[in-house]
C-alpha atoms as a PDB file:
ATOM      1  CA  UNK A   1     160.517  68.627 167.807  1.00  0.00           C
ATOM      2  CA  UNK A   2     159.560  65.368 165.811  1.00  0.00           C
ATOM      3  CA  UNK A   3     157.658  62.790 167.519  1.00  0.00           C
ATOM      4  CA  UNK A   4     158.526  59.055 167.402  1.00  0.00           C
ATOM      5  CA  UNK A   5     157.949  56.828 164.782  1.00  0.00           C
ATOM      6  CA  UNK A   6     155.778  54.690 166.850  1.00  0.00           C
ATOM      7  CA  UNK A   7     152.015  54.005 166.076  1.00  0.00           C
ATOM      8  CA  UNK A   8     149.146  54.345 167.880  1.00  0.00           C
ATOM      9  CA  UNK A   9     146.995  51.015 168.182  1.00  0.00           C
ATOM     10  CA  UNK A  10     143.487  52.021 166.235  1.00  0.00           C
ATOM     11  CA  UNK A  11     140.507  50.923 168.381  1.00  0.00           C
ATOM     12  CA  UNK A  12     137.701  49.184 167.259  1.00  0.00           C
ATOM     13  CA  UNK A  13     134.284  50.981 168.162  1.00  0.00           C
ATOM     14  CA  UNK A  14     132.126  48.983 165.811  1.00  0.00           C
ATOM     15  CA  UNK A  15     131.623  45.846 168.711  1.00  0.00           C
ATOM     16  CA  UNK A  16     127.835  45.573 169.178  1.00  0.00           C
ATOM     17  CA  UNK A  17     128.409  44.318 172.551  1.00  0.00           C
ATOM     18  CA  UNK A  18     126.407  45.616 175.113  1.00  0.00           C
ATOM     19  CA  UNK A  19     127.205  47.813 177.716  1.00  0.00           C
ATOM     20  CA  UNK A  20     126.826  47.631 181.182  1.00  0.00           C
ATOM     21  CA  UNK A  21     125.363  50.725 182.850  1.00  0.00           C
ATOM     22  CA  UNK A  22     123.572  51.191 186.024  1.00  0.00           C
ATOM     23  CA  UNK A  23     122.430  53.646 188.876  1.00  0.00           C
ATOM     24  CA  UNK A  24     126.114  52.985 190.781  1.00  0.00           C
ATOM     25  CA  UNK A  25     128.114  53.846 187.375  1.00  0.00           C
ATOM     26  CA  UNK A  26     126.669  57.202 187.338  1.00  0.00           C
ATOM     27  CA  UNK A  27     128.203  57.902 191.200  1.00  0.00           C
ATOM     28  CA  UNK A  28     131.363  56.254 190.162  1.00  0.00           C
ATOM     29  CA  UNK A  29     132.340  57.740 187.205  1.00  0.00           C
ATOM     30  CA  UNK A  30     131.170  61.485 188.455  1.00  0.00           C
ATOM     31  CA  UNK A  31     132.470  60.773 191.568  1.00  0.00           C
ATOM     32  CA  UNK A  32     135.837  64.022 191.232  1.00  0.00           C
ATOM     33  CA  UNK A  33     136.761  62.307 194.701  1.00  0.00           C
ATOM     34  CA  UNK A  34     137.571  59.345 193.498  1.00  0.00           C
ATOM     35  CA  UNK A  35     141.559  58.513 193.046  1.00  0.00           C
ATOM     36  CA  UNK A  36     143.960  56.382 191.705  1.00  0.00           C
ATOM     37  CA  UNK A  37     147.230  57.659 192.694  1.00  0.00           C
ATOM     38  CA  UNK A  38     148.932  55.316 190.753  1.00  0.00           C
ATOM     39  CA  UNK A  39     147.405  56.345 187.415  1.00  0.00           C
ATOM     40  CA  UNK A  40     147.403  60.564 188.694  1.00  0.00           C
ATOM     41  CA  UNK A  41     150.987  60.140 188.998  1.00  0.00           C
ATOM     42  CA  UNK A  42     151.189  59.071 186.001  1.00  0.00           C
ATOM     43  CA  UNK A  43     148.340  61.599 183.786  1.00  0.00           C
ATOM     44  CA  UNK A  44     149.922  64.676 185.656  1.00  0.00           C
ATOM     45  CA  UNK A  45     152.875  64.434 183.487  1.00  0.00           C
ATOM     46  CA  UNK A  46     150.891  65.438 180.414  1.00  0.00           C
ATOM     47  CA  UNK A  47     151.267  69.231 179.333  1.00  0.00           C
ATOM     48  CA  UNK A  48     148.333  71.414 180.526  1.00  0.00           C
ATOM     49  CA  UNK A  49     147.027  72.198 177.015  1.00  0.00           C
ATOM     50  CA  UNK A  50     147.309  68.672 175.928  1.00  0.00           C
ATOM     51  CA  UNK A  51     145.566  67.780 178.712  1.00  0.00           C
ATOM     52  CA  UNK A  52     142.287  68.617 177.472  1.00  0.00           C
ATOM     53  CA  UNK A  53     143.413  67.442 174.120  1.00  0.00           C
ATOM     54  CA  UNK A  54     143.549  63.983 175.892  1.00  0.00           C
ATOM     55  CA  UNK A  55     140.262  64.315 177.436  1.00  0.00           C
ATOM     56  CA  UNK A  56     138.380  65.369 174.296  1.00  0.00           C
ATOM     57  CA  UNK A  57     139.893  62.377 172.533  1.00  0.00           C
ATOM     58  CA  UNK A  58     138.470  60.252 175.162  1.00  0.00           C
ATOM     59  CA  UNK A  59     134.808  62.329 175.330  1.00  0.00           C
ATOM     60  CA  UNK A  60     134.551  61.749 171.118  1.00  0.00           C
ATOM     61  CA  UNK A  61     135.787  57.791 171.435  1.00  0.00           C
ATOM     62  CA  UNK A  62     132.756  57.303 174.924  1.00  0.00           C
ATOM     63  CA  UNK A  63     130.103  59.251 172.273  1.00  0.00           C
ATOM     64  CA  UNK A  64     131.209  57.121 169.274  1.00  0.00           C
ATOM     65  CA  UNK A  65     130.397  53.986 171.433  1.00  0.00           C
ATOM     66  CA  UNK A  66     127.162  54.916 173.622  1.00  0.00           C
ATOM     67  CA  UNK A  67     125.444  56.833 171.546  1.00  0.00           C
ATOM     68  CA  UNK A  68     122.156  54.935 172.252  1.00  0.00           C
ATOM     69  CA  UNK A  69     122.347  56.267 175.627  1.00  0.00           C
ATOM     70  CA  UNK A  70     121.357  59.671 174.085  1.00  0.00           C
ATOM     71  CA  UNK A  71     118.176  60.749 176.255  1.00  0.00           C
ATOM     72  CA  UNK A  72     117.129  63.927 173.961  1.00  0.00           C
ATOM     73  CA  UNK A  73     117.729  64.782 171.117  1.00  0.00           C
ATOM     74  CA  UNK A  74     119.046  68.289 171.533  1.00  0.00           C
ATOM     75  CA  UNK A  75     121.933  66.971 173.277  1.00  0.00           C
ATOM     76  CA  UNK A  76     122.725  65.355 169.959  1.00  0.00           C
ATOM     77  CA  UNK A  77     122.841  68.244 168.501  1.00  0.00           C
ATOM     78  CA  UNK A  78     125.244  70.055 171.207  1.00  0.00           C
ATOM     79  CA  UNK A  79     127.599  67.176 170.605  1.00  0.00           C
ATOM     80  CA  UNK A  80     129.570  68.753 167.450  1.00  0.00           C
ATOM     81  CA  UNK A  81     129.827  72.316 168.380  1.00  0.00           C
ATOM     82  CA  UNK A  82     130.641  71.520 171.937  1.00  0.00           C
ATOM     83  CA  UNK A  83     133.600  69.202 170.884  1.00  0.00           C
ATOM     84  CA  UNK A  84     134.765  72.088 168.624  1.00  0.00           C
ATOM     85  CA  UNK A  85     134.805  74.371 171.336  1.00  0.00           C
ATOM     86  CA  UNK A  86     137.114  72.152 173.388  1.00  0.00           C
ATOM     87  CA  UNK A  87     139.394  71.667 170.865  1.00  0.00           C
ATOM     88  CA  UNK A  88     139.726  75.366 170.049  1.00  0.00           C
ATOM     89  CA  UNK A  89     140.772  75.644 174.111  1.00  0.00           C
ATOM     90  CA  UNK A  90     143.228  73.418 173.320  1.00  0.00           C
ATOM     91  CA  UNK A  91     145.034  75.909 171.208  1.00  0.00           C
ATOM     92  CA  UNK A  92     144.082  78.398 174.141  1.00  0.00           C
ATOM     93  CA  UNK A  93     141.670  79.063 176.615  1.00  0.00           C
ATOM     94  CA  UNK A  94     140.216  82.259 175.648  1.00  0.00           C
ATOM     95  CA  UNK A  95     138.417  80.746 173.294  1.00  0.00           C
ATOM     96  CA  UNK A  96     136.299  78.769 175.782  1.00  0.00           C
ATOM     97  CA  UNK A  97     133.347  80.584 176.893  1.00  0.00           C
ATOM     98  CA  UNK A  98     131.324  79.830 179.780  1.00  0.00           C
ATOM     99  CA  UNK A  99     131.100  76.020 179.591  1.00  0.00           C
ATOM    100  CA  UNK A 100     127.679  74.399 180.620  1.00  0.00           C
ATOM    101  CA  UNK A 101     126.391  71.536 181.841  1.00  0.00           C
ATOM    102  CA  UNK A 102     122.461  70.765 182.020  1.00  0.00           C
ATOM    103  CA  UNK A 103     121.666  68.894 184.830  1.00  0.00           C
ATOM    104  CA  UNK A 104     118.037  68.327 182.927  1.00  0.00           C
ATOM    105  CA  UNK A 105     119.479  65.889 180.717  1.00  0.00           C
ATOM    106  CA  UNK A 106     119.576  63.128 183.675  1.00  0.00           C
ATOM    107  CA  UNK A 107     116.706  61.119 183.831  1.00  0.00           C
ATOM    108  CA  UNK A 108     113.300  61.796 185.955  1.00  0.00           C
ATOM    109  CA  UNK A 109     114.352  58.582 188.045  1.00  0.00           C
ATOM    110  CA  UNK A 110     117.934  60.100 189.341  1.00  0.00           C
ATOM    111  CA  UNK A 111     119.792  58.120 186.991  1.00  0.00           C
ATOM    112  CA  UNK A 112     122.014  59.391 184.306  1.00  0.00           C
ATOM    113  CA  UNK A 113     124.000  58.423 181.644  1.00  0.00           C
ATOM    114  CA  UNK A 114     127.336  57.912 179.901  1.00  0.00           C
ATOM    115  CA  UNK A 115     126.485  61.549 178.526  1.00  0.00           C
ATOM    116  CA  UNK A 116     125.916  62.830 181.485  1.00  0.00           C
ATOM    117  CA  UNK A 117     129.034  61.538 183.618  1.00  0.00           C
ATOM    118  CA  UNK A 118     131.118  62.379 180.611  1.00  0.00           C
ATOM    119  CA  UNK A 119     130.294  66.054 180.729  1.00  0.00           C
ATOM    120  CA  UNK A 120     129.885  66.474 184.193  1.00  0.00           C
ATOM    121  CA  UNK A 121     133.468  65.717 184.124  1.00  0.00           C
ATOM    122  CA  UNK A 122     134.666  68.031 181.287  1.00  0.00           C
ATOM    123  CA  UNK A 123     132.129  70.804 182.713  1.00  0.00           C
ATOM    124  CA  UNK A 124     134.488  70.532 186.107  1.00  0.00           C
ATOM    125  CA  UNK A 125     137.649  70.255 183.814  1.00  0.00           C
ATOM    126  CA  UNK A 126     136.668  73.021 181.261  1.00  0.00           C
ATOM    127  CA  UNK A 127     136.457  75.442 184.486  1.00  0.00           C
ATOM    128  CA  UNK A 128     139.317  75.223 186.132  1.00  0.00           C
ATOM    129  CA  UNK A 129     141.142  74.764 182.411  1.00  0.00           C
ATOM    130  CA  UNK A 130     139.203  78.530 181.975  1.00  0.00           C
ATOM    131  CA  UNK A 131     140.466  79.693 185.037  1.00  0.00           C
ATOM    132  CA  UNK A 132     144.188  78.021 185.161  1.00  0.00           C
ATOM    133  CA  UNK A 133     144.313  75.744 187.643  1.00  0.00           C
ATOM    134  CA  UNK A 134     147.367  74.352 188.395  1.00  0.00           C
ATOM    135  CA  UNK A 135     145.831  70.296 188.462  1.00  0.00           C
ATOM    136  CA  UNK A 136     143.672  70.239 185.381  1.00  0.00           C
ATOM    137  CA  UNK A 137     144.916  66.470 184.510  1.00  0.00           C
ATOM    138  CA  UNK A 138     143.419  64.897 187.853  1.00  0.00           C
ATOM    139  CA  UNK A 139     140.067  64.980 185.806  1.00  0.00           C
ATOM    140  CA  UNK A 140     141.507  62.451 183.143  1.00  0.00           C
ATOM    141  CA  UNK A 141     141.344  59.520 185.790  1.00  0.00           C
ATOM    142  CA  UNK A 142     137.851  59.782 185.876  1.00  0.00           C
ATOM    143  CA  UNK A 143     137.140  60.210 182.629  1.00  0.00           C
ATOM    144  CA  UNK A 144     139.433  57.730 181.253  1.00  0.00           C
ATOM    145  CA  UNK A 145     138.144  55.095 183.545  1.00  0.00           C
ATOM    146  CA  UNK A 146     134.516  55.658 181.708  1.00  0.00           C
ATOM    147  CA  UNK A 147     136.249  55.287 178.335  1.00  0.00           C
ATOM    148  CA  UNK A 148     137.848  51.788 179.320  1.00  0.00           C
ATOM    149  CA  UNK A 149     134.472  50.401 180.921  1.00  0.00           C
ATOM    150  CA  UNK A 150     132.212  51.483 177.517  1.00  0.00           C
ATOM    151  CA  UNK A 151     134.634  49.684 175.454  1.00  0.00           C
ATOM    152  CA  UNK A 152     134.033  46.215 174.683  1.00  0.00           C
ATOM    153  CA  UNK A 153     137.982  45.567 174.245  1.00  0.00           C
ATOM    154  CA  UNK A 154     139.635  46.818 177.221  1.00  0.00           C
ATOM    155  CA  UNK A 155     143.013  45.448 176.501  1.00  0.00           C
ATOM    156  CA  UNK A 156     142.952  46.892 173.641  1.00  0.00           C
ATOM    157  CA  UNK A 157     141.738  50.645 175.050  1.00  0.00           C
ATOM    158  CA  UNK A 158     144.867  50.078 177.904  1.00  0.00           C
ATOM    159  CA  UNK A 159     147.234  49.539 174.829  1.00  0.00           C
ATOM    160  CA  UNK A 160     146.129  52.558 172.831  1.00  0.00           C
ATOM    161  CA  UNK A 161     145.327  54.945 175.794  1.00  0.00           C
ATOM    162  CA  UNK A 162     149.174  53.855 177.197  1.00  0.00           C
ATOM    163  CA  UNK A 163     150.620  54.944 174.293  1.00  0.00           C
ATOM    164  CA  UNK A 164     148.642  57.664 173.874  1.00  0.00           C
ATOM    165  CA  UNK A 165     149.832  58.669 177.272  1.00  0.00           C
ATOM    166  CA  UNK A 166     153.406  57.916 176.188  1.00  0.00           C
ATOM    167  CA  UNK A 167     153.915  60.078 173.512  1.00  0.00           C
ATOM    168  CA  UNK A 168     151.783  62.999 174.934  1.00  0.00           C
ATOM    169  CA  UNK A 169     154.108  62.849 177.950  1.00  0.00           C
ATOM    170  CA  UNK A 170     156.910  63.091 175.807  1.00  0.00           C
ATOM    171  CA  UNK A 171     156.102  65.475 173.458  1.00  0.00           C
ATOM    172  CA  UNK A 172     153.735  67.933 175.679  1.00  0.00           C
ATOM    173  CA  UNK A 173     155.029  67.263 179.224  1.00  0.00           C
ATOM    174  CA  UNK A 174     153.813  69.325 182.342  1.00  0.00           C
ATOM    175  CA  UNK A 175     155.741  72.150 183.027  1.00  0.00           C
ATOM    176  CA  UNK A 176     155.776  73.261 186.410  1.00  0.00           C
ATOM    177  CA  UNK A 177     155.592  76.491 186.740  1.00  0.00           C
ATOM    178  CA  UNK A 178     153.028  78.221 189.330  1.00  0.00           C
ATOM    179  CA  UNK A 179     152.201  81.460 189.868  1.00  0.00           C
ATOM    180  CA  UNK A 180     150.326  81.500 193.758  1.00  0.00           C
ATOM    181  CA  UNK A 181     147.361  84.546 193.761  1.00  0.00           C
ATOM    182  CA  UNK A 182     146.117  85.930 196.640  1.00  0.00           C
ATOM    183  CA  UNK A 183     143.635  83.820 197.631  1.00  0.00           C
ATOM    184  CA  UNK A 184     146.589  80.813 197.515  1.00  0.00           C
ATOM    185  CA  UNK A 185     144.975  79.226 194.728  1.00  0.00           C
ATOM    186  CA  UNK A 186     147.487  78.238 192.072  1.00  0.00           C
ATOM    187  CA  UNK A 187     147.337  79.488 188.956  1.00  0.00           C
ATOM    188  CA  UNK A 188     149.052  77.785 185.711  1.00  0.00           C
ATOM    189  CA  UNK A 189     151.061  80.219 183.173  1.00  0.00           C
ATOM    190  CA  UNK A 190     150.059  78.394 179.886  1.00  0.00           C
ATOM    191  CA  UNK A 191     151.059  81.495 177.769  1.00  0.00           C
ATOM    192  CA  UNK A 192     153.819  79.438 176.788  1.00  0.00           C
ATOM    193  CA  UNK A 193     152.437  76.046 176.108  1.00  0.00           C
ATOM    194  CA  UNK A 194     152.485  74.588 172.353  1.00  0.00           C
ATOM    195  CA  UNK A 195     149.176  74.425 170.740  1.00  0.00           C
ATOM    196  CA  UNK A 196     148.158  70.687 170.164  1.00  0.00           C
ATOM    197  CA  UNK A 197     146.314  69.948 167.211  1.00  0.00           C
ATOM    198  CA  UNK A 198     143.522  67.159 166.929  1.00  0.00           C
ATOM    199  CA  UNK A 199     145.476  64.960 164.524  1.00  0.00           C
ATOM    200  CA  UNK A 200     148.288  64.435 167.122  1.00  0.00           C
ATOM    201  CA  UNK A 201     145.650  61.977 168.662  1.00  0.00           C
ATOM    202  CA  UNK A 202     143.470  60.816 166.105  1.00  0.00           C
ATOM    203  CA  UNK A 203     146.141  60.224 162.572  1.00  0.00           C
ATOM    204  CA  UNK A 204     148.771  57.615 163.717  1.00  0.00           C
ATOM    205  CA  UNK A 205     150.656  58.675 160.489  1.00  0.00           C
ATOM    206  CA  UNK A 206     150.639  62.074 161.538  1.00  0.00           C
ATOM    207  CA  UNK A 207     154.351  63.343 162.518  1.00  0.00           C
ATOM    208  CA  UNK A 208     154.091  66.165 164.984  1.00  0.00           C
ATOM    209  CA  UNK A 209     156.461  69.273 164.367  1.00  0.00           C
ATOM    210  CA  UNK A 210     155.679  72.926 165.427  1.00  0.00           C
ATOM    211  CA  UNK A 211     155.847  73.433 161.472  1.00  0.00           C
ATOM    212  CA  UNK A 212     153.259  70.458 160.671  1.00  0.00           C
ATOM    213  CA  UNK A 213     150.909  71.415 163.275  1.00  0.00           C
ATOM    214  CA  UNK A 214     150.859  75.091 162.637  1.00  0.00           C
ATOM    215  CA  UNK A 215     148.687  74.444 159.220  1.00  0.00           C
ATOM    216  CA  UNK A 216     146.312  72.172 160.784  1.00  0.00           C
ATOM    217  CA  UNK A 217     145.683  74.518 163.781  1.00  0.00           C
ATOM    218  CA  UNK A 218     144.882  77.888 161.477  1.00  0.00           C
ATOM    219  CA  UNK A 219     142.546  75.502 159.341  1.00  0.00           C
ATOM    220  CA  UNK A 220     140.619  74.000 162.066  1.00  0.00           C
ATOM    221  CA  UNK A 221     140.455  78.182 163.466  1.00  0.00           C
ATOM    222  CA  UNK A 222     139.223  79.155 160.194  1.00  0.00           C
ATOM    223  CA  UNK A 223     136.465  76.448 159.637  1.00  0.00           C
ATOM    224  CA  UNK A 224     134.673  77.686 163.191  1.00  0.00           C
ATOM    225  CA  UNK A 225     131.399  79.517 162.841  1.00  0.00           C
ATOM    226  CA  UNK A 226     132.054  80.989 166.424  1.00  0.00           C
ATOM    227  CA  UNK A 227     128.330  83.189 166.050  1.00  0.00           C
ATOM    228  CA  UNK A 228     126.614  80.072 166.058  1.00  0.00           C
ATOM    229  CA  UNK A 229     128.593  78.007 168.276  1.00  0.00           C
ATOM    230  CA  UNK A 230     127.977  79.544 171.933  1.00  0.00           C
ATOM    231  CA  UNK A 231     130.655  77.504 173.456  1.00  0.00           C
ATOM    232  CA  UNK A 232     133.045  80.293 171.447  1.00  0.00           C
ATOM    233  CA  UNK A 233     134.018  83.567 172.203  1.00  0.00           C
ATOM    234  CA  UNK A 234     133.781  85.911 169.628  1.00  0.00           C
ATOM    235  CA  UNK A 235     137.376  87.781 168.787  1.00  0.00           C
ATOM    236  CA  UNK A 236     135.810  90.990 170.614  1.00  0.00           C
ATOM    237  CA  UNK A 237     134.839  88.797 173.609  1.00  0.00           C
ATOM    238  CA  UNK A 238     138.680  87.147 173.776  1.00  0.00           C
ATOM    239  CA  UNK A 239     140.638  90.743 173.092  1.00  0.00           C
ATOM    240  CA  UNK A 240     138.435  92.269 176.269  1.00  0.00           C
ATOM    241  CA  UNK A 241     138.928  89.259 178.065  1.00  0.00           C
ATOM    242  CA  UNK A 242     143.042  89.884 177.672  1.00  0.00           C
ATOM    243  CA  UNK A 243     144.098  87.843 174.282  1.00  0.00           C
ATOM    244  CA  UNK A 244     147.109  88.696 173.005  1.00  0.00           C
ATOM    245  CA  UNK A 245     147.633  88.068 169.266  1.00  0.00           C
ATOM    246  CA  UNK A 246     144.900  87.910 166.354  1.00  0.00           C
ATOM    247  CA  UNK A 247     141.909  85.631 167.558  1.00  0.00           C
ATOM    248  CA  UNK A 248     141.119  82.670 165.136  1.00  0.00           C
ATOM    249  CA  UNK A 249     144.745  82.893 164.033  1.00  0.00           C
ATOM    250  CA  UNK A 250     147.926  81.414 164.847  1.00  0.00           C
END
């Protein structure tokens, strides 16, 4: 399936301007209670795999632009292989492990930071992505709504993140098809779902294809050091957890 011709509008992180972040951002933004139907309606449309694809697109565009609000330095350095691990569970869960978040990293006073409401969100997300739930988009209004308050041009992040949207929708949609467990929790069958590589949301020139992706997916596989990166499973770890297929692979 080829994708539109259409670009996506490139946003410009380099604005110096500051941003505005207080004790009542950090409740907002973490706040999983917090709806806007109108917008859910419209984000649970996007395929469960490319979900997360969506939300790590958003998590490395909020790091790009409040990196200053670092507090340690350590959590610098979980930045990369964290990210790496996300995107590998966007090819497929299994190769998520246990996802973390460390509640240390707020500050002494109570108050936390972008980098803190941004993975307290994908720590929720990550989980229930793990463990198929059938509602995994729900935690893209949240997290969205942080990206479009960091950035300085906000008509210019509703442009790009409606298109972005748009063409996800079209290309990955939501397929609904539950399977209820016994303890009537729903569980998503993503066995199916289309891998979704990075450049789909990052390289406006990029055409998506199952044939043009397929390269870009094995590559990014290959390049993963998944003994140093503890947000991986190993391939032992994702056969006994029920993998089917050759781990690292596609």
């Amino acid at each position: 399936m080829n994708m539109t011709n259409k670009k996506i509008p490139i946003i410009d992180l380099d604005s110096q301007a500051e941003i505005v972040w207080n004790d009542s951002y950090d409740s907002k933004f973490s706040n999983l209670l917090m709806t806007n139907d109108r917008l859910f309606g419209v984000l649970l449309n996007i395929g469960y795999k490319a979900a997360l694809g969506v939300a790590v697109t958003l998590t490395e565009l909020i790091h790009q632009k409040s990196h200053k609000f670092y507090p340690l330095i350590d959590v610098v350095q979980e930045f990369a292989p964290k990210i790496e691990s996300l995107w590998a569970g966007t090819i497929d869960p299994f190769y998520l492990s246990t996802f973390r978040f460390d509640f240390e990293h707020f500050s002494e006073d109570g108050s936390s930071t972008p980098y803190s409401a941004c993975w307290f969100i994908l720590f929720n997300m990550a989980r229930d992505y793990i463990k198929g739930s059938g509602c995994v988009q729900r935690y893209l209004v949240n997290l969205s709504m942080l990206a479009c308050h960091l950035m300085s041009n906000k008509r210019q992040f509703d442009s790009w993140f409606t298109e972005v949207v748009r063409k996800t929708t079209e290309i990955f949609p939501y397929i609904r098809d539950f399977e209820f467990v016994d303890n009537d929790e729903v569980k998503y069958d993503y066995s199916d779902v289309v891998p979704v590589p990075r450049e789909f949301f990052f390289d406006p020139e990029f055409q998506y294809s199952e044939e043009t992706a397929k390269p870009l997916l094995n590559k990014f596989l290959q390049s993963l050091d998944y003994n140093n990166n503890p947000w991986l499973c190993t391939p032992e770890r994702m056969l006994e957890k029920g993998f089917k297929g050759t781990p690292y692979t596609i």
